[in-house]
Protein backbone atom coordinates (compact mmCIF):
# COMPACT_ATOMS: atom_id res chain seq x y z
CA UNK A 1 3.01 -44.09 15.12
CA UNK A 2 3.71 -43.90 18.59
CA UNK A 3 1.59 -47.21 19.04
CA UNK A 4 4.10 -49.43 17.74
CA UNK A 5 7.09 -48.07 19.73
CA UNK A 6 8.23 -49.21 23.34
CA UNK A 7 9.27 -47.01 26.17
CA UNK A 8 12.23 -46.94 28.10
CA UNK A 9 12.30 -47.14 31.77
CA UNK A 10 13.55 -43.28 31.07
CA UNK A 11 10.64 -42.30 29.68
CA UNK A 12 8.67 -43.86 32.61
CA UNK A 13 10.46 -40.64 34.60
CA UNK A 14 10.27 -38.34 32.11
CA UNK A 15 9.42 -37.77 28.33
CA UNK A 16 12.19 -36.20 26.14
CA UNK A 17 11.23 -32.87 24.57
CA UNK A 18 9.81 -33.29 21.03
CA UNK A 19 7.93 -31.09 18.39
CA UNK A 20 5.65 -31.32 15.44
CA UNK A 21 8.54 -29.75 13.24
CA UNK A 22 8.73 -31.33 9.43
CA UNK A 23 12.23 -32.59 8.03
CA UNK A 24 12.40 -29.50 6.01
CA UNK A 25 12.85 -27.57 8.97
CA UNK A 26 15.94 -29.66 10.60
CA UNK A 27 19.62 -29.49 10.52
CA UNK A 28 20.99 -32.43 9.96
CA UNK A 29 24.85 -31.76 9.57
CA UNK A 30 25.37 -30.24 12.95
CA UNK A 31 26.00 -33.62 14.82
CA UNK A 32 27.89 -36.74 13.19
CA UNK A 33 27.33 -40.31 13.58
CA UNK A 34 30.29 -42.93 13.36
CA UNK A 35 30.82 -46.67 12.60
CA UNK A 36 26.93 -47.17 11.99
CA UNK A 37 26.77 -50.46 11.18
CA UNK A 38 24.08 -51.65 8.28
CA UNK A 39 23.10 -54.72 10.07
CA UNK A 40 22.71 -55.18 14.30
CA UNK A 41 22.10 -58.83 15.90
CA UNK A 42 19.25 -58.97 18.18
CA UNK A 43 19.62 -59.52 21.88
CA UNK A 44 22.78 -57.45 22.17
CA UNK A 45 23.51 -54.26 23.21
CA UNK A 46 24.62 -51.08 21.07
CA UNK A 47 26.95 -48.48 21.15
CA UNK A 48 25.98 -45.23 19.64
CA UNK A 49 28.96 -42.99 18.55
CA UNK A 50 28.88 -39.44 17.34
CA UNK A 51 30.92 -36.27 16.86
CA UNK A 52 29.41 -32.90 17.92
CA UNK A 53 31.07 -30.18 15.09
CA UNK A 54 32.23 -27.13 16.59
CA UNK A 55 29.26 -24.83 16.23
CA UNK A 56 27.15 -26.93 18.10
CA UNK A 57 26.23 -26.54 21.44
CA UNK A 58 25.01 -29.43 23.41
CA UNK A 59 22.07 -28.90 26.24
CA UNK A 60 21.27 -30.87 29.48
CA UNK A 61 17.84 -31.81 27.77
CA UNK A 62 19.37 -33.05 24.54
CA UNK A 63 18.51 -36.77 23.30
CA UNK A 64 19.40 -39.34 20.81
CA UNK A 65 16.19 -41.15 19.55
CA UNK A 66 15.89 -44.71 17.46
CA UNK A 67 13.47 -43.60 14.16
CA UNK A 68 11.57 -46.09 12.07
CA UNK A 69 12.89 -45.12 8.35
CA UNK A 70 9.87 -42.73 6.95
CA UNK A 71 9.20 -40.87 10.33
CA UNK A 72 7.68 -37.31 10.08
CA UNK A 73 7.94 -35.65 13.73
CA UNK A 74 10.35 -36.51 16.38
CA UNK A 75 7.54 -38.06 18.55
CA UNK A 76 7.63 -41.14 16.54
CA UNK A 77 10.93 -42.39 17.76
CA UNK A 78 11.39 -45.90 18.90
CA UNK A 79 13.36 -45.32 22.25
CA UNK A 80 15.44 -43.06 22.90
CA UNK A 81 18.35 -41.97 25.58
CA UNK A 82 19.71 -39.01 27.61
CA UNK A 83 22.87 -37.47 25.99
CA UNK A 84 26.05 -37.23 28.07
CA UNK A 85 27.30 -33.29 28.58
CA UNK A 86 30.94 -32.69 27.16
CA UNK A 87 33.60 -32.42 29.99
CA UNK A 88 34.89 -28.73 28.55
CA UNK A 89 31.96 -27.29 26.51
CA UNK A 90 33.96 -23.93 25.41
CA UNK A 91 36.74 -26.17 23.62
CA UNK A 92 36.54 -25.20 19.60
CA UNK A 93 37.42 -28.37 18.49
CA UNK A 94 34.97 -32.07 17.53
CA UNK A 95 33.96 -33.57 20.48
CA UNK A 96 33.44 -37.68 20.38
CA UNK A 97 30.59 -38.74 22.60
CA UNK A 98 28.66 -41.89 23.00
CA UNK A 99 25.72 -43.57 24.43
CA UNK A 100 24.34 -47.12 24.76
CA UNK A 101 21.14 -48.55 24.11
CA UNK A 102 20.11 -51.61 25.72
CA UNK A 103 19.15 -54.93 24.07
CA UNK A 104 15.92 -54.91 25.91
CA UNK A 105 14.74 -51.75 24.80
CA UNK A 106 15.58 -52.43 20.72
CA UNK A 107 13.37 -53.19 18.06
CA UNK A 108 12.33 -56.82 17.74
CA UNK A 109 11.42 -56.49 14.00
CA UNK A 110 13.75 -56.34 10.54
CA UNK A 111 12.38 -52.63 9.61
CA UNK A 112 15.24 -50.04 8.94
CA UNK A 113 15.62 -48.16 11.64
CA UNK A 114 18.38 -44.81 11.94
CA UNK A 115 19.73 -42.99 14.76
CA UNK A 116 18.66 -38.81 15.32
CA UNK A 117 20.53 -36.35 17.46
CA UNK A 118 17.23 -34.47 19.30
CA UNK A 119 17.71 -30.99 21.24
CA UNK A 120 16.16 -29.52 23.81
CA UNK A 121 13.81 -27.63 21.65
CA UNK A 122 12.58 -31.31 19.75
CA UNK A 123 14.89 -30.03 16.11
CA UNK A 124 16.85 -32.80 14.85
CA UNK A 125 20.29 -32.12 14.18
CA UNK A 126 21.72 -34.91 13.31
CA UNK A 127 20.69 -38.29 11.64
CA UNK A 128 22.70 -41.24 10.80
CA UNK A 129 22.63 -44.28 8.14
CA UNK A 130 19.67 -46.78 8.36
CA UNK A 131 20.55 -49.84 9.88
CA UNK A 132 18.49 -53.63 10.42
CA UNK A 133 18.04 -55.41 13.47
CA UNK A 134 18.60 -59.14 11.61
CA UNK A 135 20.74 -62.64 12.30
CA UNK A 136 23.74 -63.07 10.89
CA UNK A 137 23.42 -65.55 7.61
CA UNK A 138 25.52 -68.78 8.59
CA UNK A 139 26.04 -69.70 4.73
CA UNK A 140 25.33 -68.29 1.32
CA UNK A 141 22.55 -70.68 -0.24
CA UNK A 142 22.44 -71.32 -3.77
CA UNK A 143 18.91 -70.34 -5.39
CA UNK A 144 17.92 -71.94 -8.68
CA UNK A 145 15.33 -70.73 -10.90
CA UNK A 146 13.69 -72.12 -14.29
CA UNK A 147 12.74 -70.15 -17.16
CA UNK A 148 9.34 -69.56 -16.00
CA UNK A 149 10.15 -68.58 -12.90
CA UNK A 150 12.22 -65.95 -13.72
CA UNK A 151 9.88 -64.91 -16.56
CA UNK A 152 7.33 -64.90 -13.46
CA UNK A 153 9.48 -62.91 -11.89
CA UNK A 154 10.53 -59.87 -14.39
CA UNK A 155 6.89 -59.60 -14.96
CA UNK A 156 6.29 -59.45 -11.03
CA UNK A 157 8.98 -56.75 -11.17
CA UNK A 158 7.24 -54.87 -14.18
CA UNK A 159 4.01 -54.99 -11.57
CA UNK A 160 5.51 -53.64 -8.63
CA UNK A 161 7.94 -50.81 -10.51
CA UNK A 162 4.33 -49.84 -11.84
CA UNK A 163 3.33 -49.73 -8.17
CA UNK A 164 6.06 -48.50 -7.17
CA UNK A 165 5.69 -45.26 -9.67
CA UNK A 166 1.98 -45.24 -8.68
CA UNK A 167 3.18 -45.09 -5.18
CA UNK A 168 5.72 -42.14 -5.83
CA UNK A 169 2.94 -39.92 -7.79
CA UNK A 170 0.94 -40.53 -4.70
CA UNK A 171 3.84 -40.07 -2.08
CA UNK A 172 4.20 -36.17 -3.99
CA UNK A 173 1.01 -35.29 -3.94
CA UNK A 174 0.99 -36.06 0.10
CA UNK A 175 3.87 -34.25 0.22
CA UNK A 176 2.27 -31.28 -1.32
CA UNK A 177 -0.92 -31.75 0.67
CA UNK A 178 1.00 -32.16 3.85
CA UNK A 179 3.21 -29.05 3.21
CA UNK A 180 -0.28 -27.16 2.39
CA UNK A 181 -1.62 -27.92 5.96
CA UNK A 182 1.78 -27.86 7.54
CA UNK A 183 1.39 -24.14 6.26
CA UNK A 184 -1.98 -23.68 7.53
CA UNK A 185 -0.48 -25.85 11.18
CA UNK A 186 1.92 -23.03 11.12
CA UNK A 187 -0.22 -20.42 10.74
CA UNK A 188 -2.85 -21.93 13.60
CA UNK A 189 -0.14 -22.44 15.73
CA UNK A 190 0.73 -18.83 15.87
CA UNK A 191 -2.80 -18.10 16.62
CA UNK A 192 -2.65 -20.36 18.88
CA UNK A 193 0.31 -18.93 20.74
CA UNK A 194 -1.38 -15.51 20.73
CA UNK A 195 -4.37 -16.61 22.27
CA UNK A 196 -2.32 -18.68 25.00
CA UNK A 197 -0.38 -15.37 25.43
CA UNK A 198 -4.02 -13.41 26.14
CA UNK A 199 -5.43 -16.41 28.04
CA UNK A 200 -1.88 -16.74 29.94
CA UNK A 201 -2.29 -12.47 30.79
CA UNK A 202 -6.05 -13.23 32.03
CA UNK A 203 -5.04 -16.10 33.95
CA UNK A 204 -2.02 -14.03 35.91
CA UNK A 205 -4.95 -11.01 36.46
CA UNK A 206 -7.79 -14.03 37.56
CA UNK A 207 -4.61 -15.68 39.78
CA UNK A 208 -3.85 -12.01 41.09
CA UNK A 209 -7.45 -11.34 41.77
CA UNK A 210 -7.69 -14.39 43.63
CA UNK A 211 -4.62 -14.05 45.69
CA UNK A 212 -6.07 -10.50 46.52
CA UNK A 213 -9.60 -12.54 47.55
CA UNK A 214 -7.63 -14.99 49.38
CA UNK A 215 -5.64 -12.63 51.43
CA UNK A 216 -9.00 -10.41 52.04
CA UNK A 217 -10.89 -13.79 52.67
CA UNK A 218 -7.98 -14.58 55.47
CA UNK A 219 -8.07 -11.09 56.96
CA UNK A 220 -11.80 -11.68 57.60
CA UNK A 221 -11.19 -14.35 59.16
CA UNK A 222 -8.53 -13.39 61.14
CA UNK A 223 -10.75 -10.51 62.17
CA UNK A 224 -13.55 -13.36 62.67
CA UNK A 225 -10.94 -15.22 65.11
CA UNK A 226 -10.19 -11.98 66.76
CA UNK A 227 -14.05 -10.97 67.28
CA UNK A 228 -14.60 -15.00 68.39
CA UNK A 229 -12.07 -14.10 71.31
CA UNK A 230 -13.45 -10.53 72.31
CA UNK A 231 -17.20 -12.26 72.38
CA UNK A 232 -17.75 -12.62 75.98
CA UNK A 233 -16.49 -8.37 76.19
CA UNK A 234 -18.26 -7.84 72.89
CA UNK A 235 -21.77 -9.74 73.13
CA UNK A 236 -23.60 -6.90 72.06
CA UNK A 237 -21.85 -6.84 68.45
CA UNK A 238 -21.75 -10.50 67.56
CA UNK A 239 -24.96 -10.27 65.66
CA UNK A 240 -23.62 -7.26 64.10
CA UNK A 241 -20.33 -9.30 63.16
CA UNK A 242 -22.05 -12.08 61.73
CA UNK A 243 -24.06 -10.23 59.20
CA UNK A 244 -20.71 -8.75 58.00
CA UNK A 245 -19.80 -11.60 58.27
CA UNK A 246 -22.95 -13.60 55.77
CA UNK A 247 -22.81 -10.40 53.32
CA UNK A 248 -18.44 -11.01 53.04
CA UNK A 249 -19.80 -14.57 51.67
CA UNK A 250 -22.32 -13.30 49.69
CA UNK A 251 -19.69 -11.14 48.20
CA UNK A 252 -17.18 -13.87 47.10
CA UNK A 253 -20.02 -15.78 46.03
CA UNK A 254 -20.73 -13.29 43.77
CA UNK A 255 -17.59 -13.02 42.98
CA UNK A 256 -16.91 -16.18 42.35
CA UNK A 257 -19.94 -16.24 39.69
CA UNK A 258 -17.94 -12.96 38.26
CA UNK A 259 -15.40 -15.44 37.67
CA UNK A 260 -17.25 -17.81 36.09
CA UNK A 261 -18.36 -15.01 33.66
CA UNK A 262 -15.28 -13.99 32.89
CA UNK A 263 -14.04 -17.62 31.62
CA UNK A 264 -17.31 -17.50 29.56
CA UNK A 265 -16.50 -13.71 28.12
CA UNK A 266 -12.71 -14.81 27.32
CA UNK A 267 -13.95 -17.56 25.27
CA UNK A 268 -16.50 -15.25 23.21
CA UNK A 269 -13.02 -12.88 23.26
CA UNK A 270 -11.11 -15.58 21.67
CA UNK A 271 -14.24 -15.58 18.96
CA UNK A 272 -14.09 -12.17 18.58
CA UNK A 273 -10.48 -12.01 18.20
CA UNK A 274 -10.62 -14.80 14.89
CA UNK A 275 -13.02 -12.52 13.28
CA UNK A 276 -10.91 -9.08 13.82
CA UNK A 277 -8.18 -10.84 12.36
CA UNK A 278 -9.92 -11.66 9.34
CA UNK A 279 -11.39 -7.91 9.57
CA UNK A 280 -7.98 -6.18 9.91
CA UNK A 281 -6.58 -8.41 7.08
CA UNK A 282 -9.64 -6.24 4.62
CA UNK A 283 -8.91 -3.15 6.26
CA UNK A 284 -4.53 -3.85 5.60
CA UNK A 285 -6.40 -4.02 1.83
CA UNK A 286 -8.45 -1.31 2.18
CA UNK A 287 -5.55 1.19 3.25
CA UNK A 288 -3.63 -0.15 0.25
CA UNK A 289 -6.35 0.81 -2.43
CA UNK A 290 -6.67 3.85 -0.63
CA UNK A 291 -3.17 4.69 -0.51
CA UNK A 292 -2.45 4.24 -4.63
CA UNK A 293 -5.60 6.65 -4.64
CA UNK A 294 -4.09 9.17 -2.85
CA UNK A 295 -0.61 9.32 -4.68
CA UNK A 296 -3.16 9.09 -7.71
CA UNK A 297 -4.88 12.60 -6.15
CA UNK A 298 -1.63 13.92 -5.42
CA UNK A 299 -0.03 13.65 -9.41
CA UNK A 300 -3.24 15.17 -9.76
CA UNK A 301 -2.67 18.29 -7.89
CA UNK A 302 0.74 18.35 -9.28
CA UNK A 303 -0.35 18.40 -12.66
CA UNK A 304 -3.23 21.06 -11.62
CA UNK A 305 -0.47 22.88 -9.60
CA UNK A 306 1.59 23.22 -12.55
CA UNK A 307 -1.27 24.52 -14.81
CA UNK A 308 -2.41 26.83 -12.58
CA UNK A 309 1.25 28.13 -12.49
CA UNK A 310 1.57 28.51 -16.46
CA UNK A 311 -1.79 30.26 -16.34
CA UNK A 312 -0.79 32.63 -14.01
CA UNK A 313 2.21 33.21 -15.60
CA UNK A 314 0.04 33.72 -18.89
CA UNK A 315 -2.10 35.93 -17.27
CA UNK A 316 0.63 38.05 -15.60
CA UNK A 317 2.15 38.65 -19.39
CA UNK A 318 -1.51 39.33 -20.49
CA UNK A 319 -1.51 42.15 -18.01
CA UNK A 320 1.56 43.75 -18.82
CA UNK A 321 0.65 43.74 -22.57
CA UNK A 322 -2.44 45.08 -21.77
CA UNK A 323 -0.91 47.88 -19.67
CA UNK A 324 1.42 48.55 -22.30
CA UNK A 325 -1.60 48.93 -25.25
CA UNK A 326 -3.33 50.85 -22.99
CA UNK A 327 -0.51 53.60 -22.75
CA UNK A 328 -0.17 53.17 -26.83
CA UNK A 329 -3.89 53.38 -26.62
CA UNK A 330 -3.76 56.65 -24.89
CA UNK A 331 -0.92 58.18 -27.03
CA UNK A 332 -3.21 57.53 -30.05
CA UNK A 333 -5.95 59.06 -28.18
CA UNK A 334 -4.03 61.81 -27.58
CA UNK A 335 -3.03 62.12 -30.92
CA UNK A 336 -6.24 61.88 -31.93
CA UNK A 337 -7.59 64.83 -30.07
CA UNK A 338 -4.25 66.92 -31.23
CA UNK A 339 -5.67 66.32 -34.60
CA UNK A 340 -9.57 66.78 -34.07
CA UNK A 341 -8.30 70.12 -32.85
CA UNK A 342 -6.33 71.01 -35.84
CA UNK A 343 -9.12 69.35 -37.85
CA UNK A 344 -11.62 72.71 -35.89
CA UNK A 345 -8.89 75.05 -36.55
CA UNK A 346 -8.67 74.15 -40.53
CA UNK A 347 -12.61 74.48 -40.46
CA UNK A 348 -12.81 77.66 -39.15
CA UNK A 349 -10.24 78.81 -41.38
CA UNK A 350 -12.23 77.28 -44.35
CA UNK A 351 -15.15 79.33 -42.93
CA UNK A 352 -13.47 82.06 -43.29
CA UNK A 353 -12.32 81.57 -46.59
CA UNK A 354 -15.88 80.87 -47.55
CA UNK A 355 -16.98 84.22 -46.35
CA UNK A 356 -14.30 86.08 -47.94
CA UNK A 357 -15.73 84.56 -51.14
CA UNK A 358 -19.16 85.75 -50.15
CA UNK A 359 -20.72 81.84 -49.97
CA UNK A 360 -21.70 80.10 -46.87
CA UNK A 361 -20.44 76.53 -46.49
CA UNK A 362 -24.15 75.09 -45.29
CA UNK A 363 -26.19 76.48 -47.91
CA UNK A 364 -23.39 74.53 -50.30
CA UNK A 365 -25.27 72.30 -52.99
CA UNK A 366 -23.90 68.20 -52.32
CA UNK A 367 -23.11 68.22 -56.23
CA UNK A 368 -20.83 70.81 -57.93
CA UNK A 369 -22.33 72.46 -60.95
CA UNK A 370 -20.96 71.71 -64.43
CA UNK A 371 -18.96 73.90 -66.77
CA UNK A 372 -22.04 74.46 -69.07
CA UNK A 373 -24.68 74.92 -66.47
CA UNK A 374 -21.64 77.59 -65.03
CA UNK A 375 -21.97 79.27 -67.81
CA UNK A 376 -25.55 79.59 -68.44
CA UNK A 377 -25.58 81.35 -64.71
CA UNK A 378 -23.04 84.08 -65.45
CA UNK A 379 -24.77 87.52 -64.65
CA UNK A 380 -25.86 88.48 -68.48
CA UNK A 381 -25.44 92.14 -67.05
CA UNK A 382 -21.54 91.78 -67.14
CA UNK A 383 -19.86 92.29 -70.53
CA UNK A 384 -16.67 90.10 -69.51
CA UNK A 385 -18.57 87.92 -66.76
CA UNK A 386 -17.93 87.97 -62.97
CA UNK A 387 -14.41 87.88 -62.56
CA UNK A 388 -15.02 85.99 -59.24
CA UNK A 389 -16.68 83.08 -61.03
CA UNK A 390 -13.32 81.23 -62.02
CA UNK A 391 -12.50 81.48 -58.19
CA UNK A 392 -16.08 79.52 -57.44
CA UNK A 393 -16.09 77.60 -60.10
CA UNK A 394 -12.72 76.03 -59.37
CA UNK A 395 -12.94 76.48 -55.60
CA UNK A 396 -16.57 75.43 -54.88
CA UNK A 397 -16.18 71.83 -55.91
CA UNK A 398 -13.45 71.11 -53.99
CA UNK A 399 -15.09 71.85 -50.97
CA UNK A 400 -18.06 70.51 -51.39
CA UNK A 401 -16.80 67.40 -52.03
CA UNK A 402 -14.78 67.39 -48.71
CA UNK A 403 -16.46 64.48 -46.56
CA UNK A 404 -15.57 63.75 -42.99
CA UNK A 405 -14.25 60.59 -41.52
CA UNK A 406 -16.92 59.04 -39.21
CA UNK A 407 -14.47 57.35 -37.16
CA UNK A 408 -11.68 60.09 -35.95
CA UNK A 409 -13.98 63.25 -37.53
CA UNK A 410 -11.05 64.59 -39.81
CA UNK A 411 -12.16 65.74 -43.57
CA UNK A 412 -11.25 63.61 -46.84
CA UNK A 413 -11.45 65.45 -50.42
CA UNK A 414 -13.16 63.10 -52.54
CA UNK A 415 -10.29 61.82 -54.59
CA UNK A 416 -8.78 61.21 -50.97
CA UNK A 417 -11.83 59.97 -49.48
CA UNK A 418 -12.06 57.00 -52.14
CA UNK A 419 -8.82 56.00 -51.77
CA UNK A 420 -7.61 56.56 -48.48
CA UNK A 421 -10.61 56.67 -46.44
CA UNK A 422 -11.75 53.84 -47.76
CA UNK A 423 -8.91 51.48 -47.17
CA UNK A 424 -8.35 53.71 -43.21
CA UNK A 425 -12.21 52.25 -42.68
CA UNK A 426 -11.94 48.09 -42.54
CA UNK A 427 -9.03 48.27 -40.23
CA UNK A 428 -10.40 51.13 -37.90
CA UNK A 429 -11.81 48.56 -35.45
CA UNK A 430 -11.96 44.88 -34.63
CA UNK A 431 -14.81 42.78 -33.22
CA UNK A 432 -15.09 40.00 -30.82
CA UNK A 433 -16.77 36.97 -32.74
CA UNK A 434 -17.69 35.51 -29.36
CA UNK A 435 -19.21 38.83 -27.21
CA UNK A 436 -18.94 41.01 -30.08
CA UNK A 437 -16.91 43.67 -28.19
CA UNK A 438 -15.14 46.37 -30.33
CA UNK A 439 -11.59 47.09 -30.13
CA UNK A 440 -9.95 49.92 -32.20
CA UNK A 441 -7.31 48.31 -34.46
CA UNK A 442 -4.17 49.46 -33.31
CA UNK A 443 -4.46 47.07 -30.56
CA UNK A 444 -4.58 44.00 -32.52
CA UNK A 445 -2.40 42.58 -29.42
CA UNK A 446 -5.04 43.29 -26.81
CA UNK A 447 -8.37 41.70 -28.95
CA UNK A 448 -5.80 38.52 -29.57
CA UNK A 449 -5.36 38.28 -25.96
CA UNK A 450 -9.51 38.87 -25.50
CA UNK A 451 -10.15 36.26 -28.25
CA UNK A 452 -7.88 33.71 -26.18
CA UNK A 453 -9.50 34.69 -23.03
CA UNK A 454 -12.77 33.46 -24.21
CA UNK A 455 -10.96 29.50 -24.85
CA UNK A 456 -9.60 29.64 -21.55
């Protein structure tokens, strides 16, 4: 664009500040125009009148611009010219300003054409009506059309409304292409920047260094001036100066070719630095995926925490039930030998007995005679009998049906035994179906707690 505009003998000085900034990005309503006028006769001079609102703040480098309708960028204006600074800029209220464009500098053509309001920083912030640079029309001619014509003529309209639809279709997609790459513009841009930042630091250290080998390169020769002068006292150390002097020059030769390397590493730097972007932008992805993993680990532990916490508490209730069936345990034990003591004791006495009836309880037959077979052993030498053998005969069976209990060693009788003993024996103990551990049955509680041991 900026091959069809002409420059002003200002812009022969200087160039007014502009920027690649889109229309979306301008501010339009801080500066007014007034009295734009929709048509402008060529060869004349015009007045440009506008009103700066109240929260604007003009700048020396500020600039009102003449835009071809359609422009994109403020470096497609026309011609442009210097604003005039307000008298008082602190006042609150609209100031009226002006400028004036000269007739030699205007656009020769009968394109629309609008006036912008251009800071220092190339942002628009104001924009008036578009205007035409035409001849006024003397008269009003009459135009007279046939039938045809103007049947020519709606269908020439049909055609270019078609075009002109085609033409909008188009005009949005290049608006959505160029806001794509105004995006990606954007985002080179600020690479850009950084890299002039880094290049701008290296240039300050390479100007630095240089001052440093300028100043050292002046000292030597100041030195060289003051050794030139002490020659004729000094004759014997000239040829020692001047090989300083050759291996000083070899040294900022080399130095300059350190230079040289250093322009070549900054560009591989600048490389380097597009691809560690593009590396840090994985490893920003990375950290995220790593960082759901670990609050995924941590409800983990939670959870596990928590478990581990109703276990314990299980197991601290399993101990104290334990303890407690193993004090019932040793009460019944206790008890138990109380008895198996007793049990002795009623033996010995039922010795005793035995042997006051003359019989001895090991020699005892396992089955107690009948009452026939009782009789057919009476001595026959007795006329009445032994008067004993009632005694025996009712006595004997009784104890030799007594039976002991194989579990706590007390006796049963034998109408006992099959009742009692029988139904004491199933519940005596309980086994483990898993390790087959026994577990007497009075602590039910205790092989419960084993059995749920095993599922733990």
């Amino acid at each position: 664009m900026d091959g069809w505009r002409t420059p002003t003998m200002e812009e022969t000085i200087e160039d007014p500040p502009t920027s690649a900034v889109l229309l979306d990005h301008c501010h339009f309503s801080q500066v007014i125009f007034n009295s734009v006028e929709k048509f402008y006769v060529p060869g004349g001079d015009i007045t440009c009148r506008y009103t700066l609102t109240q929260h604007f703040i003009p700048r020396r480098k500020d600039w009102i611009g003449i835009f071809r309708v359609g422009w994109k960028t403020t470096r497609e204006y026309y011609t442009f010219m210097w604003v005039t600074l307000p008298v008082d800029l602190n006042s609150e209220s609209a100031k009226q300003e002006e400028v004036q464009f000269k007739a030699y500098y205007l656009p020769k053509d009968d394109e629309y054409y609008q006036f912008c309001y251009v800071d220092q920083d190339g942002v628009v912030r104001g924009a008036s009506i578009p205007f035409q640079f035409c001849p006024e029309n003397e008269e009003d001619i009459l135009v007279v059309t046939t039938q045809g014509e103007v049947e020519e003529i709606e269908e020439h309209n049909k055609e270019l409304c078609k075009e002109n639809q085609e033409l909008k279709d188009s005009c949005v997609s290049l608006q959505k292409q160029n806001s794509e790459m105004q995006t990606e513009l954007q985002k080179k841009q600020e690479e850009l920047e950084t890299l002039k930042s880094v290049n701008k630091k290296l240039e300050q250290k390479m100007k630095e260094q240089k001052d440093c080998w300028e100043t050292e390169l002046l000292q030597l020769k100041e030195q060289n001036q003051k050794m030139s002068s002490e020659n004729e006292k000094m004759g014997v150390r000239v040829d020692h100066l001047q090989a300083q002097l050759s291996t000083q020059e070899k040294k900022i030769e080399k130095l300059v070719q350190e230079v040289q390397d250093k322009t070549e590493q900054l560009e591989h730097l600048k490389k380097e630095n597009g691809q560690l972007f593009l590396s840090l932008t994985e490893q920003k992805e990375h950290q995220k995926k790593l960082e759901q993993t670990v609050e995924e680990m941590k409800q983990k532990e939670t959870a596990a925490v928590k478990k581990q916490q109703e276990l314990t508490d299980q197991n601290l209730d399993l101990s104290k039930r334990l303890s407690e069936n193993k004090i019932l345990y040793d009460g019944l034990q206790r008890e138990k030998e109380t008895m198996q003591k007793k049990n002795e004791l009623l033996k010995s006495e039922n010795n005793r007995l035995l042997s006051y009836m003359g019989l001895n309880y090991d020699s005892l037959p396992y089955q107690a005679p009948t009452s026939s077979q009782g009789g057919a052993r009476q001595n026959p030498g007795l006329v009445y009998g032994n008067p004993y053998s009632g005694i025996q005969e009712s006595s004997a069976p009784d104890l030799l049906s007594i039976e002991p209990c194989p579990t706590c060693t007390a006796d049963f009788a034998d109408d006992i035994f099959d009742h009692t003993l029988e139904q004491h024996k199933p519940a005596l103990y309980l086994n483990c179906p898993i390790c087959g551990k026994t577990f007497p049955a009075k602590e039910k509680q205790i092989f419960e707690d084993h059995v749920f041991c095993h599922a733990l």
